[in-house]
N, C-alpha and C. Protein backbone atom coordinates (compact mmCIF):
# COMPACT_ATOMS: atom_id res chain seq x y z
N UNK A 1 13.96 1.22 11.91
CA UNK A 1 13.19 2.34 11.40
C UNK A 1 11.71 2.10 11.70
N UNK A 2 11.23 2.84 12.01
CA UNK A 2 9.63 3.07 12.24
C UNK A 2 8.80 3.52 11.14
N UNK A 3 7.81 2.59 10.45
CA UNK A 3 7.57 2.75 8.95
C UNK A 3 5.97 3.91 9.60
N UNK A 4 5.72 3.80 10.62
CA UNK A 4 4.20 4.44 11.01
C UNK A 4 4.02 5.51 10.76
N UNK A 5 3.24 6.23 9.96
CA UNK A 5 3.12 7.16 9.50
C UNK A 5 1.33 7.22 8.32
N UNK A 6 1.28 8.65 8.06
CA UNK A 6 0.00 8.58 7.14
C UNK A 6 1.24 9.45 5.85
N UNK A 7 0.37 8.64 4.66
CA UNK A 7 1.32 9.38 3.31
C UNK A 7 0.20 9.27 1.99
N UNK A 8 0.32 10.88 1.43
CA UNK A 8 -0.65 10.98 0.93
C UNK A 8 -0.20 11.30 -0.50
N UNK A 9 -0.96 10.43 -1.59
CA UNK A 9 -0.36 10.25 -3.24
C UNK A 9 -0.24 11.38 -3.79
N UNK A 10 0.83 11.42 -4.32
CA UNK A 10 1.35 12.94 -4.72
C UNK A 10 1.60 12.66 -6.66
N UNK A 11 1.94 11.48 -6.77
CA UNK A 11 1.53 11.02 -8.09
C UNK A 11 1.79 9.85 -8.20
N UNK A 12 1.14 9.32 -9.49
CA UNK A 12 1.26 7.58 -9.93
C UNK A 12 1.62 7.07 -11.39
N UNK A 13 1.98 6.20 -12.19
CA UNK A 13 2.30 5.55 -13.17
C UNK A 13 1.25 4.35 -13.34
N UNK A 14 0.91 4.36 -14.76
CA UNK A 14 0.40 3.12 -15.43
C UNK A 14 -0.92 2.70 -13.90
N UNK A 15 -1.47 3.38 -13.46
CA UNK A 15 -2.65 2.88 -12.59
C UNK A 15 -3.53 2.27 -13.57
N UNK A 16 -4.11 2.64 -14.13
CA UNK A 16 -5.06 2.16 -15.04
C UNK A 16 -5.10 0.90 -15.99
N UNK A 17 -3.74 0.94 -16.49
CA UNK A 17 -3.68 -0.92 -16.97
C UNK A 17 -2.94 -1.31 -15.92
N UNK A 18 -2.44 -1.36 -14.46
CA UNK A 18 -2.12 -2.09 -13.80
C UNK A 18 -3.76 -2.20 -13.06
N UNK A 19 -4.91 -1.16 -12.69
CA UNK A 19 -6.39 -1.95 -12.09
C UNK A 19 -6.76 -2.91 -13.29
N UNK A 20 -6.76 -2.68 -14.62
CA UNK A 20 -7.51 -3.78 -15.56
C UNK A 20 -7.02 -5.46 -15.94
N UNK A 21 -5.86 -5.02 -15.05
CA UNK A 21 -5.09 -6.60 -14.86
C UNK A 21 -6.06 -7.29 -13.57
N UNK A 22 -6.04 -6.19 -12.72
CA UNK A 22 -6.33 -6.53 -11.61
C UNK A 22 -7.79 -7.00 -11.77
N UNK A 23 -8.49 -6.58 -12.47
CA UNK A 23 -9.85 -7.14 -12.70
C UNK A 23 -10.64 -6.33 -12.17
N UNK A 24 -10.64 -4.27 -12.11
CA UNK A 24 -11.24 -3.43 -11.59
C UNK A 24 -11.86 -3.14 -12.61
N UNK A 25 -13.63 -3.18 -12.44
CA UNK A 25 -14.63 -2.67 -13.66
C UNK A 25 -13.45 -0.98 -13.86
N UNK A 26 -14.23 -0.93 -15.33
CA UNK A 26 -13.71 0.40 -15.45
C UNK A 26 -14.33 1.68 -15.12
N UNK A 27 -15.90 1.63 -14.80
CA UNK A 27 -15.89 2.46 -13.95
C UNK A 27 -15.15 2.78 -12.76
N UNK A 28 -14.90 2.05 -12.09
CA UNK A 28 -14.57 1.91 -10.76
C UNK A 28 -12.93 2.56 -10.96
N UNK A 29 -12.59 2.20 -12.34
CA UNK A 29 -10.89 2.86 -12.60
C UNK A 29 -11.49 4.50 -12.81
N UNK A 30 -12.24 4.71 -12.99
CA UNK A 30 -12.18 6.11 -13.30
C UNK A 30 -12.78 6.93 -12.47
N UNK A 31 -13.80 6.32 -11.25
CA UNK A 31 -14.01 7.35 -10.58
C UNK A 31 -12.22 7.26 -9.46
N UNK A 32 -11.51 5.84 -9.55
CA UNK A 32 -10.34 6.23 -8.67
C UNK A 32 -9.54 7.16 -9.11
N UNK A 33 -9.20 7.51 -10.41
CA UNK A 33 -8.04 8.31 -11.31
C UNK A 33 -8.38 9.90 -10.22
N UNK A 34 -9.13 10.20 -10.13
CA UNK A 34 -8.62 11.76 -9.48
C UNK A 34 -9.14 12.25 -7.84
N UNK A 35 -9.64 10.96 -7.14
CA UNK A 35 -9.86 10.53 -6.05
C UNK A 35 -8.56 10.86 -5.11
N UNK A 36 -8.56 11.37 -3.66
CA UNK A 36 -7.74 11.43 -2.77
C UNK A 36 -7.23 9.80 -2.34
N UNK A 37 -5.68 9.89 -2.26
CA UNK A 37 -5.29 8.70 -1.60
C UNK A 37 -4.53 8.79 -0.46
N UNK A 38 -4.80 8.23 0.69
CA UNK A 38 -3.65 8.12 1.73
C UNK A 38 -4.00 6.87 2.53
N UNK A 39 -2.48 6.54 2.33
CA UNK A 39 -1.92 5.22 3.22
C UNK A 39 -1.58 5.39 4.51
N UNK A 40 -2.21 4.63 5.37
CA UNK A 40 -1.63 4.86 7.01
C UNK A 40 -0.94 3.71 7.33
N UNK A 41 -0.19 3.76 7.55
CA UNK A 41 0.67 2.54 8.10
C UNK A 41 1.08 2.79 9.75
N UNK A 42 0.54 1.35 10.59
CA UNK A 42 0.61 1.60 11.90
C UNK A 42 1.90 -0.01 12.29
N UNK A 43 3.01 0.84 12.62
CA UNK A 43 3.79 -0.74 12.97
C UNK A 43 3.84 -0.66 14.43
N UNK A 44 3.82 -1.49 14.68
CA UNK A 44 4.38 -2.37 16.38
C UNK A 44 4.96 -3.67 16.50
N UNK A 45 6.47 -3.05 16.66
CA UNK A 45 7.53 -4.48 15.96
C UNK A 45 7.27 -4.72 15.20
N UNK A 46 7.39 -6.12 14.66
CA UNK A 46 7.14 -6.74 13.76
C UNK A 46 5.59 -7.11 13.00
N UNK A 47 5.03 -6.57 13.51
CA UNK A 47 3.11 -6.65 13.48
C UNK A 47 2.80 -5.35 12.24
N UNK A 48 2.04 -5.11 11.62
CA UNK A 48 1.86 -3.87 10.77
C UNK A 48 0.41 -3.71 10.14
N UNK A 49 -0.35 -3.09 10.36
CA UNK A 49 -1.64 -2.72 10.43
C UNK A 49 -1.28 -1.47 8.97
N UNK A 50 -1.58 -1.92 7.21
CA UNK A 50 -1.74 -0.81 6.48
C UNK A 50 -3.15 -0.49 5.91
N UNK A 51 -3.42 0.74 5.79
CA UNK A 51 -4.85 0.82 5.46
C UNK A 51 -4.46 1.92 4.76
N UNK A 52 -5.34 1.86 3.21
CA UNK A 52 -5.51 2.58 1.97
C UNK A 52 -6.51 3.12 1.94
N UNK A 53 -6.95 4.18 2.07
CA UNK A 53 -8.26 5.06 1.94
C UNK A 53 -8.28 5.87 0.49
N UNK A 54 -8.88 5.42 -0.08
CA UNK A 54 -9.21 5.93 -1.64
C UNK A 54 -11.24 6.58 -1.77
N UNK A 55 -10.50 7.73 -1.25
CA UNK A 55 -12.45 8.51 -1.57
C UNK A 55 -12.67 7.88 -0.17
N UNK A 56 -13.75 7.20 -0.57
CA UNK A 56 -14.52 7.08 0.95
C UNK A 56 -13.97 5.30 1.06
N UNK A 57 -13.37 5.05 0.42
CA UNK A 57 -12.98 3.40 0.68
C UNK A 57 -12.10 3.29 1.37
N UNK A 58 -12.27 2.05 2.22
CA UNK A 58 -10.84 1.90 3.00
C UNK A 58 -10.30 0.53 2.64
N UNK A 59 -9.33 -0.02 2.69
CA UNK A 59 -8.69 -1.27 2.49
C UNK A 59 -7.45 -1.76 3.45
N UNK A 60 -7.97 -2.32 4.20
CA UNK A 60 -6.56 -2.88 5.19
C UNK A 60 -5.83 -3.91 5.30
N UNK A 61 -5.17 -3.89 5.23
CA UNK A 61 -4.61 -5.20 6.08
C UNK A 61 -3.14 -5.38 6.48
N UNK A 62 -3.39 -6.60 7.39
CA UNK A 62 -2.43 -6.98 8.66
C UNK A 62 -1.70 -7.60 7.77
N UNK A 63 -0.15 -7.56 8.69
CA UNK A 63 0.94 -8.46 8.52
C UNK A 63 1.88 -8.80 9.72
N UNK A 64 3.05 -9.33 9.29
CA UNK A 64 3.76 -9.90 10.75
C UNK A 64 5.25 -10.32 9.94
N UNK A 65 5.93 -9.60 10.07
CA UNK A 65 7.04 -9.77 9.19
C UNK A 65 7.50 -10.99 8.79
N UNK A 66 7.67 -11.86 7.93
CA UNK A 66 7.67 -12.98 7.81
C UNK A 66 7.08 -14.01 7.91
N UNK A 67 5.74 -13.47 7.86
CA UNK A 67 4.68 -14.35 8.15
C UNK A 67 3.67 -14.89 7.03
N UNK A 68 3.35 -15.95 6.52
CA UNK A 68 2.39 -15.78 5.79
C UNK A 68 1.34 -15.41 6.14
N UNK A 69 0.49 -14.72 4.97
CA UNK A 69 -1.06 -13.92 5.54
C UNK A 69 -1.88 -13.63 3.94
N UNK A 70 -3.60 -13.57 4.70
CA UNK A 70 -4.13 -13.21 3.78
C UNK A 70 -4.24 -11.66 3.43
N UNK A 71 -4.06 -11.29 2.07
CA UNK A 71 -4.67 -9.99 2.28
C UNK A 71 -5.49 -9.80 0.84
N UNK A 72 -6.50 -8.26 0.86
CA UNK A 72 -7.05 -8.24 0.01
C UNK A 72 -6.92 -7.52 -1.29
N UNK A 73 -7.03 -7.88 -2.38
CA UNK A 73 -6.38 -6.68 -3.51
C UNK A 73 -7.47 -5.46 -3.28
N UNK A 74 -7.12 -4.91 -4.45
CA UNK A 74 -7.96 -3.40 -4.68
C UNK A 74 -9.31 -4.05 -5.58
N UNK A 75 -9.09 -5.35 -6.22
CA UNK A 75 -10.72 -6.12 -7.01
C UNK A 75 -10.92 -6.20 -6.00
N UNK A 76 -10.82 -6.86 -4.84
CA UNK A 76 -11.67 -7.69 -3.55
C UNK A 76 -11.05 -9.23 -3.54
N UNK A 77 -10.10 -9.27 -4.71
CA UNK A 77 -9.83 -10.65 -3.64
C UNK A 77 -8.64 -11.10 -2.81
N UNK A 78 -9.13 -12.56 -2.28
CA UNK A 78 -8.00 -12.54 -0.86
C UNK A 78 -6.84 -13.35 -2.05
N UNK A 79 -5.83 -12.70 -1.33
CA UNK A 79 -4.50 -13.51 -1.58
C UNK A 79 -3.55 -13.92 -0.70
N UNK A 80 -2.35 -14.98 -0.71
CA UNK A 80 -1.66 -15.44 0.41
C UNK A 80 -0.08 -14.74 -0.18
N UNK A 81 0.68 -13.68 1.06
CA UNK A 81 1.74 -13.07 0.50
C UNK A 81 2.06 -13.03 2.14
N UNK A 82 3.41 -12.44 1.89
CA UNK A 82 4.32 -12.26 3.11
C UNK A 82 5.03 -11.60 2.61
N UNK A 83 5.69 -10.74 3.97
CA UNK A 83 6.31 -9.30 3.80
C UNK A 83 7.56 -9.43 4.30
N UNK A 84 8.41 -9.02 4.22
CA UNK A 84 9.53 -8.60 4.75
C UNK A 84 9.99 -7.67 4.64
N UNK A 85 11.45 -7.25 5.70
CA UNK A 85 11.73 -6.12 5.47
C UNK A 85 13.13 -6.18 4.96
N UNK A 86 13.68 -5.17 3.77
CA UNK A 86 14.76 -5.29 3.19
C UNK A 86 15.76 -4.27 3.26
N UNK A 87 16.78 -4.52 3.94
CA UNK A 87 17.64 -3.29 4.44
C UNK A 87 17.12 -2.42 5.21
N UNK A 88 17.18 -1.11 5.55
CA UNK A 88 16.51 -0.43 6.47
C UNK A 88 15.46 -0.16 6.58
N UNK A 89 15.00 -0.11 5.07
CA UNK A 89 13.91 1.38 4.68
C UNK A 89 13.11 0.51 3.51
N UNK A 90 13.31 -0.62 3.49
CA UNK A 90 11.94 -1.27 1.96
C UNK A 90 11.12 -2.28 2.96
N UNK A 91 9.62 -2.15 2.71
CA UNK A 91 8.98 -2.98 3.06
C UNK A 91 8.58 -3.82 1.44
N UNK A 92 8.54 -5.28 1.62
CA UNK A 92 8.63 -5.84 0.45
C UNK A 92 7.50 -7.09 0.71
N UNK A 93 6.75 -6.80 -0.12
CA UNK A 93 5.36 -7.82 0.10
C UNK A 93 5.21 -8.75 -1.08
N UNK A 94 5.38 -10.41 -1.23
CA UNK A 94 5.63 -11.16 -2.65
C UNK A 94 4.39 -12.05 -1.84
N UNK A 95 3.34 -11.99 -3.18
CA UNK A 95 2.44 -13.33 -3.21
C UNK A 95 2.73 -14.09 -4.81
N UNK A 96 2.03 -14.70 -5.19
CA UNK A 96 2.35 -15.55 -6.73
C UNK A 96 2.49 -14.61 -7.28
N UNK A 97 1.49 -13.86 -8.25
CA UNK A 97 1.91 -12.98 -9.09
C UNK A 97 2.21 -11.36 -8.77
N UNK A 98 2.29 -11.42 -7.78
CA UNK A 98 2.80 -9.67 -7.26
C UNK A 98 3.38 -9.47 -6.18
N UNK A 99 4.40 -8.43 -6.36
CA UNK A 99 5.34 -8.14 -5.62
C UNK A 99 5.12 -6.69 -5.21
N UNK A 100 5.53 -6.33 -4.10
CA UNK A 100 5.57 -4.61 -3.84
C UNK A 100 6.48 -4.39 -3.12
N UNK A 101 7.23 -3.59 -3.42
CA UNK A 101 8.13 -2.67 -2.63
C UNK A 101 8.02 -1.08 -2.19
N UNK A 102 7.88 -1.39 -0.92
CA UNK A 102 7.57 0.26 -0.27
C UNK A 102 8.89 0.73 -0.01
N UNK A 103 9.33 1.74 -0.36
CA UNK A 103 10.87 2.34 0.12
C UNK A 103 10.40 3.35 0.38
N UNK A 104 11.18 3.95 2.15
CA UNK A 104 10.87 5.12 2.83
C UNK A 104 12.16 6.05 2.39
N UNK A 105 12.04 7.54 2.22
CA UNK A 105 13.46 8.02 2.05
C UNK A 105 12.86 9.35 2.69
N UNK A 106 13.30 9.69 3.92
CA UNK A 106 12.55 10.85 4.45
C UNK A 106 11.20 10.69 4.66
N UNK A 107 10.52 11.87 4.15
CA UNK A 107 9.10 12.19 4.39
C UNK A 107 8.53 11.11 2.67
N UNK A 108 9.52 10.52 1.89
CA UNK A 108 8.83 10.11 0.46
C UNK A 108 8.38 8.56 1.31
N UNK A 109 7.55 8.10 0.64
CA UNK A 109 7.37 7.00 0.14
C UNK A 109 6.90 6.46 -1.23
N UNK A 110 7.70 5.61 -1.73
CA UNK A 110 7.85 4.92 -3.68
C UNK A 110 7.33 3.38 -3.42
N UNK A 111 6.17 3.72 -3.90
CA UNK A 111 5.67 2.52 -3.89
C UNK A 111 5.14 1.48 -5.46
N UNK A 112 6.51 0.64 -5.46
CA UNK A 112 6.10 0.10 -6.98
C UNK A 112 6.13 -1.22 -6.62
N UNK A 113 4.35 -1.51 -7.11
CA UNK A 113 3.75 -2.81 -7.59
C UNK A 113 4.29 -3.44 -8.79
N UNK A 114 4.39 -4.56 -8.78
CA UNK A 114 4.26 -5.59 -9.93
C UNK A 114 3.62 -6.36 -9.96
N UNK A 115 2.52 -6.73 -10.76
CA UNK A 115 1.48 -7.88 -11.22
C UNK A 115 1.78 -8.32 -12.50
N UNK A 116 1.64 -9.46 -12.36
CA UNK A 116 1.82 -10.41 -13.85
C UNK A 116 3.21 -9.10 -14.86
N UNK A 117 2.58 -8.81 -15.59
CA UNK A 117 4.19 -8.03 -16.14
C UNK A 117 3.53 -6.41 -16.29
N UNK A 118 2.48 -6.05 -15.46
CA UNK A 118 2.33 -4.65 -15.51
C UNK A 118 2.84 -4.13 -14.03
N UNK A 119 3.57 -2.83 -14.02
CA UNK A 119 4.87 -1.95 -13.17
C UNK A 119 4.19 -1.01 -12.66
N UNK A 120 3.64 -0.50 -11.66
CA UNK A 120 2.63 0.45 -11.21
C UNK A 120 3.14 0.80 -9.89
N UNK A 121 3.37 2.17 -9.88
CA UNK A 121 4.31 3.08 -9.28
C UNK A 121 3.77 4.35 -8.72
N UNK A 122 3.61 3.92 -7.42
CA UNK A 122 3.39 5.12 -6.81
C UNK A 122 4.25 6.36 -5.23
N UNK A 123 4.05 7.58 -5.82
CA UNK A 123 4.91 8.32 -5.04
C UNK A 123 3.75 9.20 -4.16
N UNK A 124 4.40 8.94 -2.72
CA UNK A 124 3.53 9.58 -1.74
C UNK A 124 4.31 10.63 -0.87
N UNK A 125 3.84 11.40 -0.04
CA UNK A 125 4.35 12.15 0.74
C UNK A 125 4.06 12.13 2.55
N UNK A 126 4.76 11.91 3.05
CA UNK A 126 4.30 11.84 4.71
C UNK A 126 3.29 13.64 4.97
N UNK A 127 2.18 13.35 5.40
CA UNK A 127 1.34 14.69 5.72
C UNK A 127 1.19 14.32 7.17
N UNK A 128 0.29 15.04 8.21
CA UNK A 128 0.34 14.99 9.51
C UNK A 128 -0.70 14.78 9.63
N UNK A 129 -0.70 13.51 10.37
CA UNK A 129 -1.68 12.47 10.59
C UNK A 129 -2.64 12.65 11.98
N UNK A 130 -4.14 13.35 11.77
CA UNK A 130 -4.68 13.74 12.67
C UNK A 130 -5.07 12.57 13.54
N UNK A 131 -4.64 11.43 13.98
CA UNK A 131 -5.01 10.29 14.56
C UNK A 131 -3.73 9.80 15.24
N UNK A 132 -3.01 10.46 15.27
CA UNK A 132 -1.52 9.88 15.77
C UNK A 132 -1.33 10.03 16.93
N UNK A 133 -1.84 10.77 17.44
CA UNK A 133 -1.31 10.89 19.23
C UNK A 133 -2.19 9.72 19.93
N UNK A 134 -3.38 9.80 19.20
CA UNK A 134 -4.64 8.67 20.01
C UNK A 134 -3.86 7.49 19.44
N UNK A 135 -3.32 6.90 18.06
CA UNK A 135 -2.59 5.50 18.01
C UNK A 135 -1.65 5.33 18.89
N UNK A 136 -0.96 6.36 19.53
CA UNK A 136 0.23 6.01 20.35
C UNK A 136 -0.24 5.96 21.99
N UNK A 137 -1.67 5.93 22.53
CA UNK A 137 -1.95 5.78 23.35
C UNK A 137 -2.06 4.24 23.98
């Protein structure tokens, strides 16, 4: 399956005590609460380039299926996690204290975090990604 695609948040669960775990001032939780979100995810094989654009922020990062790697939270800091892929359609990312599972089902993507013991759940929708013909060049 080809996870590449742009998917844009259509709704979320518990964001707000899952950023205050995370160590996001609370301003910063509240100008995100009604902020545009979309995830682009660019795969090539096993390689995967995701980037989170929240308002005018972007957040990326690389992986390599089975690979360990750094990446960065939504506070700013780096952590060491590795991804795999689980059955067809879950991308599954475990560092020490957090886990994520992306499951594709059609045009959805369900994306539920776990940190320390807060469950943060988000549902997106595939929209049409004005950058896609130039990525496939």
């Amino acid at each position: 399956m080809d996870f590449s695609g742009q998917y844009e948040l259509q709704s979320q669960e518990n964001m707000e005590q899952f950023m205050e775990v995370l160590g996001v001032p609370d301003d910063m939780i509240e100008k995100f609460k009604d902020l545009k979100r979309v995830t682009k995810i660019v795969q090539n094989g096993d390689d995967f380039i995701v980037a989170i654009q929240t308002g005018d922020q972007v957040l990326v990062n690389n992986f390599t299926l089975g690979q360990e790697t750094h990446v960065q939270t939504p506070a700013g800091d780096k952590i060491k996690a590795i991804m795999n892929l689980e059955g067809e359609n879950k991308l599954v990312v475990k560092a020490k204290d957090f886990t994520s599972v992306a499951e594709f089902d059609g045009d959805l993507l369900t994306n539920t975090i776990t940190f320390s013991d807060v469950v943060y759940k988000q549902i997106s929708k595939r929209v049409e990604d004005p950058d896609a013909e130039e990525d496939r060049l």
